[in-house]
PDB file of N, CA and C in Angstrom:
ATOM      1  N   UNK A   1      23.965 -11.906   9.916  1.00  0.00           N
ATOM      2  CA  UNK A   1      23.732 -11.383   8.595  1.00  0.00           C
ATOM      3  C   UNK A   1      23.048 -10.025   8.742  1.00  0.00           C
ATOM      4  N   UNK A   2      23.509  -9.153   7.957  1.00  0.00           N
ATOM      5  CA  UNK A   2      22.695  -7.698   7.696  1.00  0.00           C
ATOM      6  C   UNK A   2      21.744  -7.599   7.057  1.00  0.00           C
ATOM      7  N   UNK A   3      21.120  -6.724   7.499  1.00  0.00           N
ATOM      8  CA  UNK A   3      19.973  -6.140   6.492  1.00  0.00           C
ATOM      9  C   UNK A   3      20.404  -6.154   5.349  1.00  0.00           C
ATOM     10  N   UNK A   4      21.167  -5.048   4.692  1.00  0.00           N
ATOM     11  CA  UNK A   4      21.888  -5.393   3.099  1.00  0.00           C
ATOM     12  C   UNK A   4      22.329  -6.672   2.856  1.00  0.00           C
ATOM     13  N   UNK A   5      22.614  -7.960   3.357  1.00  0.00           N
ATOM     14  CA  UNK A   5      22.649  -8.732   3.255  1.00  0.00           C
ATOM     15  C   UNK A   5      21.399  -9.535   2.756  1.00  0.00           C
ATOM     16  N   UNK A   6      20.740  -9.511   3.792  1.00  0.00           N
ATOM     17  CA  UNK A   6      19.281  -9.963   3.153  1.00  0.00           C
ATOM     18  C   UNK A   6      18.608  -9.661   1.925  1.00  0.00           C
ATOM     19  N   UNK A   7      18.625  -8.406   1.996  1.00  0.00           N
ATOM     20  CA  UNK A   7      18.346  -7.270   0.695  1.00  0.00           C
ATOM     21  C   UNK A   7      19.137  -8.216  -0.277  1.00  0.00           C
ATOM     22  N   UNK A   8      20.584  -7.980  -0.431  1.00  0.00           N
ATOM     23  CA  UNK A   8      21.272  -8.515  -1.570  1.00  0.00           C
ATOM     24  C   UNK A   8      20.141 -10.227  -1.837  1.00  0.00           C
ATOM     25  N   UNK A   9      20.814 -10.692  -1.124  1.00  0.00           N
ATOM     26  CA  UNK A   9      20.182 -12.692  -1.208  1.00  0.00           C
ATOM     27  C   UNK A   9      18.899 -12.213  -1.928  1.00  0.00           C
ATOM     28  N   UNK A  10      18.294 -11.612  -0.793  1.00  0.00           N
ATOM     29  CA  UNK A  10      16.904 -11.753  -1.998  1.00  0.00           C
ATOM     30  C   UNK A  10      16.080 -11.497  -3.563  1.00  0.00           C
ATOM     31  N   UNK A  11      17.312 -10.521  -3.513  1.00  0.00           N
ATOM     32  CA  UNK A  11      17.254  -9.807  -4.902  1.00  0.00           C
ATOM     33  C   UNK A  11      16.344  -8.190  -5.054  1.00  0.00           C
ATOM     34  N   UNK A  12      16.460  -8.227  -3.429  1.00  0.00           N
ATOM     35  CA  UNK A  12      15.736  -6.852  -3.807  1.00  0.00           C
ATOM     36  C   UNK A  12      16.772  -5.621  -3.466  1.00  0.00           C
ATOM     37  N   UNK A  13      16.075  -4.542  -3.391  1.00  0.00           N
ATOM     38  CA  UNK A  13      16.686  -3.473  -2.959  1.00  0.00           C
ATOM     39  C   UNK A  13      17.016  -3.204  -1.282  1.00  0.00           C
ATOM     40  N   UNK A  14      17.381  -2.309  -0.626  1.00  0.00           N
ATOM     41  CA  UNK A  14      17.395  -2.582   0.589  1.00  0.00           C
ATOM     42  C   UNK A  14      16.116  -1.498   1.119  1.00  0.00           C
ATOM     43  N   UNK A  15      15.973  -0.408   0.586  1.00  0.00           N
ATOM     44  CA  UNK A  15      14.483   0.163   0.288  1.00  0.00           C
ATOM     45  C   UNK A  15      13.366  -1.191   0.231  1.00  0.00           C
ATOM     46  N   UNK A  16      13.435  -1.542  -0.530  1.00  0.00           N
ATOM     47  CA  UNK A  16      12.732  -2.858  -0.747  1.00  0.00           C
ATOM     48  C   UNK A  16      12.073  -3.414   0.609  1.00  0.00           C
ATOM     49  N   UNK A  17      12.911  -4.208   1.000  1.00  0.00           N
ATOM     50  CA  UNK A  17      12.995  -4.794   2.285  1.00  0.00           C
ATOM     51  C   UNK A  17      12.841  -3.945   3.741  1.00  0.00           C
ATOM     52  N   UNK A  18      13.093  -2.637   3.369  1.00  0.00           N
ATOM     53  CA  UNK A  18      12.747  -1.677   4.235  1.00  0.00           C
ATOM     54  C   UNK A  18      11.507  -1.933   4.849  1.00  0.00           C
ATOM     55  N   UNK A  19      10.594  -1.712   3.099  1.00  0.00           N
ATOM     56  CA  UNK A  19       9.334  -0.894   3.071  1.00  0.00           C
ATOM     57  C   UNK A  19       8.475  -1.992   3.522  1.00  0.00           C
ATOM     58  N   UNK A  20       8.847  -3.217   3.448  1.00  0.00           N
ATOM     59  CA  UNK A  20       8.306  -4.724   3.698  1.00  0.00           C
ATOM     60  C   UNK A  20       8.536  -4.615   5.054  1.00  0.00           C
ATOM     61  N   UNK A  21       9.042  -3.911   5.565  1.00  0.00           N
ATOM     62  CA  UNK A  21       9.325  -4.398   7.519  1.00  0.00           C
ATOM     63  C   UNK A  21       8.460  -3.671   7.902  1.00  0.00           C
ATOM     64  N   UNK A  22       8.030  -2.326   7.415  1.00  0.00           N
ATOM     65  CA  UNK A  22       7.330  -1.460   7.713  1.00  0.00           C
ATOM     66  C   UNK A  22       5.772  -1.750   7.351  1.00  0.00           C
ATOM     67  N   UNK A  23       5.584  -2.642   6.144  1.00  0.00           N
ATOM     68  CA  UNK A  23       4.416  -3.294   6.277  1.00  0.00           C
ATOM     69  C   UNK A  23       4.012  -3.858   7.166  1.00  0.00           C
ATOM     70  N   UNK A  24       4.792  -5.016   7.274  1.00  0.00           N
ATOM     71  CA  UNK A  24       4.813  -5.665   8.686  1.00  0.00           C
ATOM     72  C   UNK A  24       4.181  -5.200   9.961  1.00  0.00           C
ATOM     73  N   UNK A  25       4.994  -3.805  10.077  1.00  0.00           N
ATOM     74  CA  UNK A  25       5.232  -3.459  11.667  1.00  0.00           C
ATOM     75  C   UNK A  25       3.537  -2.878  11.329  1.00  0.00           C
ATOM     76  N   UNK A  26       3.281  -2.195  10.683  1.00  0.00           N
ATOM     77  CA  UNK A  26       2.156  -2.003  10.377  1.00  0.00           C
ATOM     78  C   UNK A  26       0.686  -2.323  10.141  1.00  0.00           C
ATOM     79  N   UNK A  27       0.570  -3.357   9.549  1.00  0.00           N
ATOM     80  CA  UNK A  27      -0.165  -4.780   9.337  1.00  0.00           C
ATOM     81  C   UNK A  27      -0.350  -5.760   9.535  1.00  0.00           C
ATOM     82  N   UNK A  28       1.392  -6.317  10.222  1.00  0.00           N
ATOM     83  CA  UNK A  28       1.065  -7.661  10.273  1.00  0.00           C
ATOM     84  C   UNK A  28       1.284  -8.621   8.793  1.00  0.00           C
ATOM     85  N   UNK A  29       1.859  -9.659   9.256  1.00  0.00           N
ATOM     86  CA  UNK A  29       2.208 -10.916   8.482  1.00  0.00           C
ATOM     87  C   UNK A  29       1.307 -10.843   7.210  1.00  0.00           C
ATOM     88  N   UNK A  30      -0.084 -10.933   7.424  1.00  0.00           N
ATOM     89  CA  UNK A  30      -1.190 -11.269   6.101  1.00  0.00           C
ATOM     90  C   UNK A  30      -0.544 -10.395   5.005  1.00  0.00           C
ATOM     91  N   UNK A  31      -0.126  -8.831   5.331  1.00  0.00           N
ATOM     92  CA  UNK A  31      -0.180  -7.972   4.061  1.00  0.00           C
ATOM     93  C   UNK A  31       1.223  -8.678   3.571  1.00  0.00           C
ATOM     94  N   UNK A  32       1.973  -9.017   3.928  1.00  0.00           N
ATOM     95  CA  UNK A  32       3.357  -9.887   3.299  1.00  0.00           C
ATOM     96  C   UNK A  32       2.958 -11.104   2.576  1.00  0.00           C
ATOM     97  N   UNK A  33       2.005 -11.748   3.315  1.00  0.00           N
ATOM     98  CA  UNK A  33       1.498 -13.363   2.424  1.00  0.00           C
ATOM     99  C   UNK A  33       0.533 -12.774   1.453  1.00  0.00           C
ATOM    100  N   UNK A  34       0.204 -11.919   1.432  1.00  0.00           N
ATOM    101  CA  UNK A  34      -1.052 -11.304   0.076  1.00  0.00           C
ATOM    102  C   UNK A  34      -0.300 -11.040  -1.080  1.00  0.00           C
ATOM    103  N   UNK A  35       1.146 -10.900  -0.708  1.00  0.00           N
ATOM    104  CA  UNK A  35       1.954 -10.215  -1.990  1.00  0.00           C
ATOM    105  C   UNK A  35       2.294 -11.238  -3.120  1.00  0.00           C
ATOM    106  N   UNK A  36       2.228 -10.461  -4.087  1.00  0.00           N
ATOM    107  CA  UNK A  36       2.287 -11.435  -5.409  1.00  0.00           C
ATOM    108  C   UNK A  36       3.861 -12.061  -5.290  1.00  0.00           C
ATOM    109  N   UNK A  37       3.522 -13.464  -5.911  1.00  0.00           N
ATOM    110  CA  UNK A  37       4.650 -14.306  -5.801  1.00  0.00           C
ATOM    111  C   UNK A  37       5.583 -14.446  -7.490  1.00  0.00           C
ATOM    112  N   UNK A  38       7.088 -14.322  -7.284  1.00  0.00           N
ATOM    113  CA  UNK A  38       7.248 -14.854  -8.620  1.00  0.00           C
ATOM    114  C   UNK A  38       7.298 -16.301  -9.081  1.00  0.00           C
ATOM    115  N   UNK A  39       6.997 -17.016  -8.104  1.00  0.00           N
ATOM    116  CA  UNK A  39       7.410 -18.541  -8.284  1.00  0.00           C
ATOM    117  C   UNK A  39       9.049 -18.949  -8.095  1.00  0.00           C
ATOM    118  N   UNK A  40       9.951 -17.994  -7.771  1.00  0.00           N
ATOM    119  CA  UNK A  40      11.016 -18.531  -7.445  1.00  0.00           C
ATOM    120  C   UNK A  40      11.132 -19.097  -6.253  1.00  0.00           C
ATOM    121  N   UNK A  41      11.927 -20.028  -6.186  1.00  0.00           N
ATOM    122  CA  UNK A  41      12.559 -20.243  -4.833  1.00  0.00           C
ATOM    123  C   UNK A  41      13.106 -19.593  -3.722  1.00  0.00           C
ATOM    124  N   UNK A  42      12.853 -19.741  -2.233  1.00  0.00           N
ATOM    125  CA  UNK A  42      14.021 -18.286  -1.458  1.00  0.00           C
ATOM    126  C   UNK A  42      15.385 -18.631  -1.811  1.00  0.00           C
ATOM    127  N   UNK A  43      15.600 -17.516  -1.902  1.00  0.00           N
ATOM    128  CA  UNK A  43      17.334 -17.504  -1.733  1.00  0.00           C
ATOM    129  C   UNK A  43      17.900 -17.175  -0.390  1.00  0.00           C
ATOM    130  N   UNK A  44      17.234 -17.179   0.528  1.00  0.00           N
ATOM    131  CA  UNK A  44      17.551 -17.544   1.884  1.00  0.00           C
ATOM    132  C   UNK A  44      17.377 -18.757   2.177  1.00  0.00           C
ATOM    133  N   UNK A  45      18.274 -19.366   3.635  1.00  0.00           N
ATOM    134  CA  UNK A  45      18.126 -20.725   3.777  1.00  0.00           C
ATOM    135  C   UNK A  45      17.236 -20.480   5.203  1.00  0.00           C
ATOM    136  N   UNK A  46      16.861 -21.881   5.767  1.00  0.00           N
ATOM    137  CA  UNK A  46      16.236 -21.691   7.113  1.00  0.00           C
ATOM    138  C   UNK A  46      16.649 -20.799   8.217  1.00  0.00           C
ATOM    139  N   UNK A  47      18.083 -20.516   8.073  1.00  0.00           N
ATOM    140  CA  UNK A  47      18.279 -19.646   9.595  1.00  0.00           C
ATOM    141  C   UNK A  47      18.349 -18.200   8.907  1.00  0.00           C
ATOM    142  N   UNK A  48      18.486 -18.461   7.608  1.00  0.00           N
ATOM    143  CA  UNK A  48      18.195 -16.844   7.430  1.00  0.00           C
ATOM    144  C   UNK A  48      16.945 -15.842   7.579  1.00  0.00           C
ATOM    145  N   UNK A  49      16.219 -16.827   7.433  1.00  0.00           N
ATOM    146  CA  UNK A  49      14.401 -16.942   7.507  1.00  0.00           C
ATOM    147  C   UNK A  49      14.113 -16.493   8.830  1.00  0.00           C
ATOM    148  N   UNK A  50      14.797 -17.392   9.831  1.00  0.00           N
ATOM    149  CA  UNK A  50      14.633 -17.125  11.561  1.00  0.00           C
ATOM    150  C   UNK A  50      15.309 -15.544  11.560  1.00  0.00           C
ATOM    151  N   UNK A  51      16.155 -15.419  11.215  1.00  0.00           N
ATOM    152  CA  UNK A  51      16.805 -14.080  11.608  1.00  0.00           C
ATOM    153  C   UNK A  51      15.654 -13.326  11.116  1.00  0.00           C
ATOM    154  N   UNK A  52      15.460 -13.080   9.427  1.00  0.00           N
ATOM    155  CA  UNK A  52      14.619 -12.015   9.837  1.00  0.00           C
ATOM    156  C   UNK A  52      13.446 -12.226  10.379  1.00  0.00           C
ATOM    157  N   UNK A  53      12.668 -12.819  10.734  1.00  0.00           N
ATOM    158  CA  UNK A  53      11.340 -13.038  11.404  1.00  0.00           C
ATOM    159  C   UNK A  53      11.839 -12.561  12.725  1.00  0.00           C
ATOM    160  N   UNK A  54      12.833 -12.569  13.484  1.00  0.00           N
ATOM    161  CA  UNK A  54      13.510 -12.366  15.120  1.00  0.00           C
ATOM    162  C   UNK A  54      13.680 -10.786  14.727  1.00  0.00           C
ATOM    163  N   UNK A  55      13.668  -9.800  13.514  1.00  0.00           N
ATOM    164  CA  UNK A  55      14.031  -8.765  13.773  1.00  0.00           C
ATOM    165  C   UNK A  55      12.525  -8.186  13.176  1.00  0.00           C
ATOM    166  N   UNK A  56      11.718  -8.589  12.590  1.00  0.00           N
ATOM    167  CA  UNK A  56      10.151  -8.172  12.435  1.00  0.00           C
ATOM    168  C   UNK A  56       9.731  -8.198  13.485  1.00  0.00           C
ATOM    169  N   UNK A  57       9.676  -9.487  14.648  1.00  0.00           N
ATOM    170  CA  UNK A  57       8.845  -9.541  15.626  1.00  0.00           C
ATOM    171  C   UNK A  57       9.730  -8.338  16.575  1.00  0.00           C
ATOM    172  N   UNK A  58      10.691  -7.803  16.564  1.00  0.00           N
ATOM    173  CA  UNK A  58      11.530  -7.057  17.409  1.00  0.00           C
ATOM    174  C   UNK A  58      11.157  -5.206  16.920  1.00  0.00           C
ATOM    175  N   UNK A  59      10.268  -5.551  15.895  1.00  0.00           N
ATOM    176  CA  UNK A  59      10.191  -4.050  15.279  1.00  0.00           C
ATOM    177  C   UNK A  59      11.311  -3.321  15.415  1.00  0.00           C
ATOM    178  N   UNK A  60      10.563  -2.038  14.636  1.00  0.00           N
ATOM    179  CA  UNK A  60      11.346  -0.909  14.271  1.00  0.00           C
ATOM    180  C   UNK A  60      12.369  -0.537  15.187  1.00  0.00           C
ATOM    181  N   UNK A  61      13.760  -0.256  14.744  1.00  0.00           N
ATOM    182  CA  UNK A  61      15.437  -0.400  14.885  1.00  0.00           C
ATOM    183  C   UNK A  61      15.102   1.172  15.273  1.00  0.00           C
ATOM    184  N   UNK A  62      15.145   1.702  16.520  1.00  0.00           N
ATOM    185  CA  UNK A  62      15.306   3.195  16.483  1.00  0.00           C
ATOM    186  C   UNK A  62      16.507   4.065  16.080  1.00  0.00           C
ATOM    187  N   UNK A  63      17.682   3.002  16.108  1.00  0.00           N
ATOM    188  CA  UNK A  63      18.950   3.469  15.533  1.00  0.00           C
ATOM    189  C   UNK A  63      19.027   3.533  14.413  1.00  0.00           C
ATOM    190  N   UNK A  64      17.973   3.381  13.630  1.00  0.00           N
ATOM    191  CA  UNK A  64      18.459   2.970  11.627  1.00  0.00           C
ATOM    192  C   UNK A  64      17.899   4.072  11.337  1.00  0.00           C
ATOM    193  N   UNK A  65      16.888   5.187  12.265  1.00  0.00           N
ATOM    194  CA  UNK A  65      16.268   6.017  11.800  1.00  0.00           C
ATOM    195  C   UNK A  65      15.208   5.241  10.318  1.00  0.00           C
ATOM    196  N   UNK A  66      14.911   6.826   9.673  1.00  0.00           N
ATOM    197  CA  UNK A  66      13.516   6.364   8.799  1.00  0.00           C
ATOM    198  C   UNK A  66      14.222   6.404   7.426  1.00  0.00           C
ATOM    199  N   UNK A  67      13.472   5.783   7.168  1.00  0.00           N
ATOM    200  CA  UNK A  67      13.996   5.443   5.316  1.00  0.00           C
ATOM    201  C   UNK A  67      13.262   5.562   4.423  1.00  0.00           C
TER     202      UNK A  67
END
């Protein structure tokens, strides 16, 4: 699955999800669990979950350049 993929499922933008990896790579997990929740459900399933967590812990894509 792609990044825009993910982006789409989740309902965000792919900016969106960008700027969230970059938190990440930045901060660390906590600043992602601090973020306000809407109470929905994921719209990812379990292995979609593993994928992106396998490309957070893999940081920043030097090929995607900056966004």
């Amino acid at each position: 699955m792609t990044r825009a993929e993910i982006a789409r499922r989740s309902r965000v933008g792919a900016q969106t999800l960008c700027d969230w990896v970059h938190r990440y790579n930045e901060r660390g997990l906590a600043v992602l669990a601090g973020a306000a929740r809407t109470g929905r459900p994921s719209l990812l399933d379990d292995g979609q979950v593993a994928t992106l967590r396998s490309w957070l812990d893999a940081g920043p894509d030097a090929d995607a350049g900056e966004h």
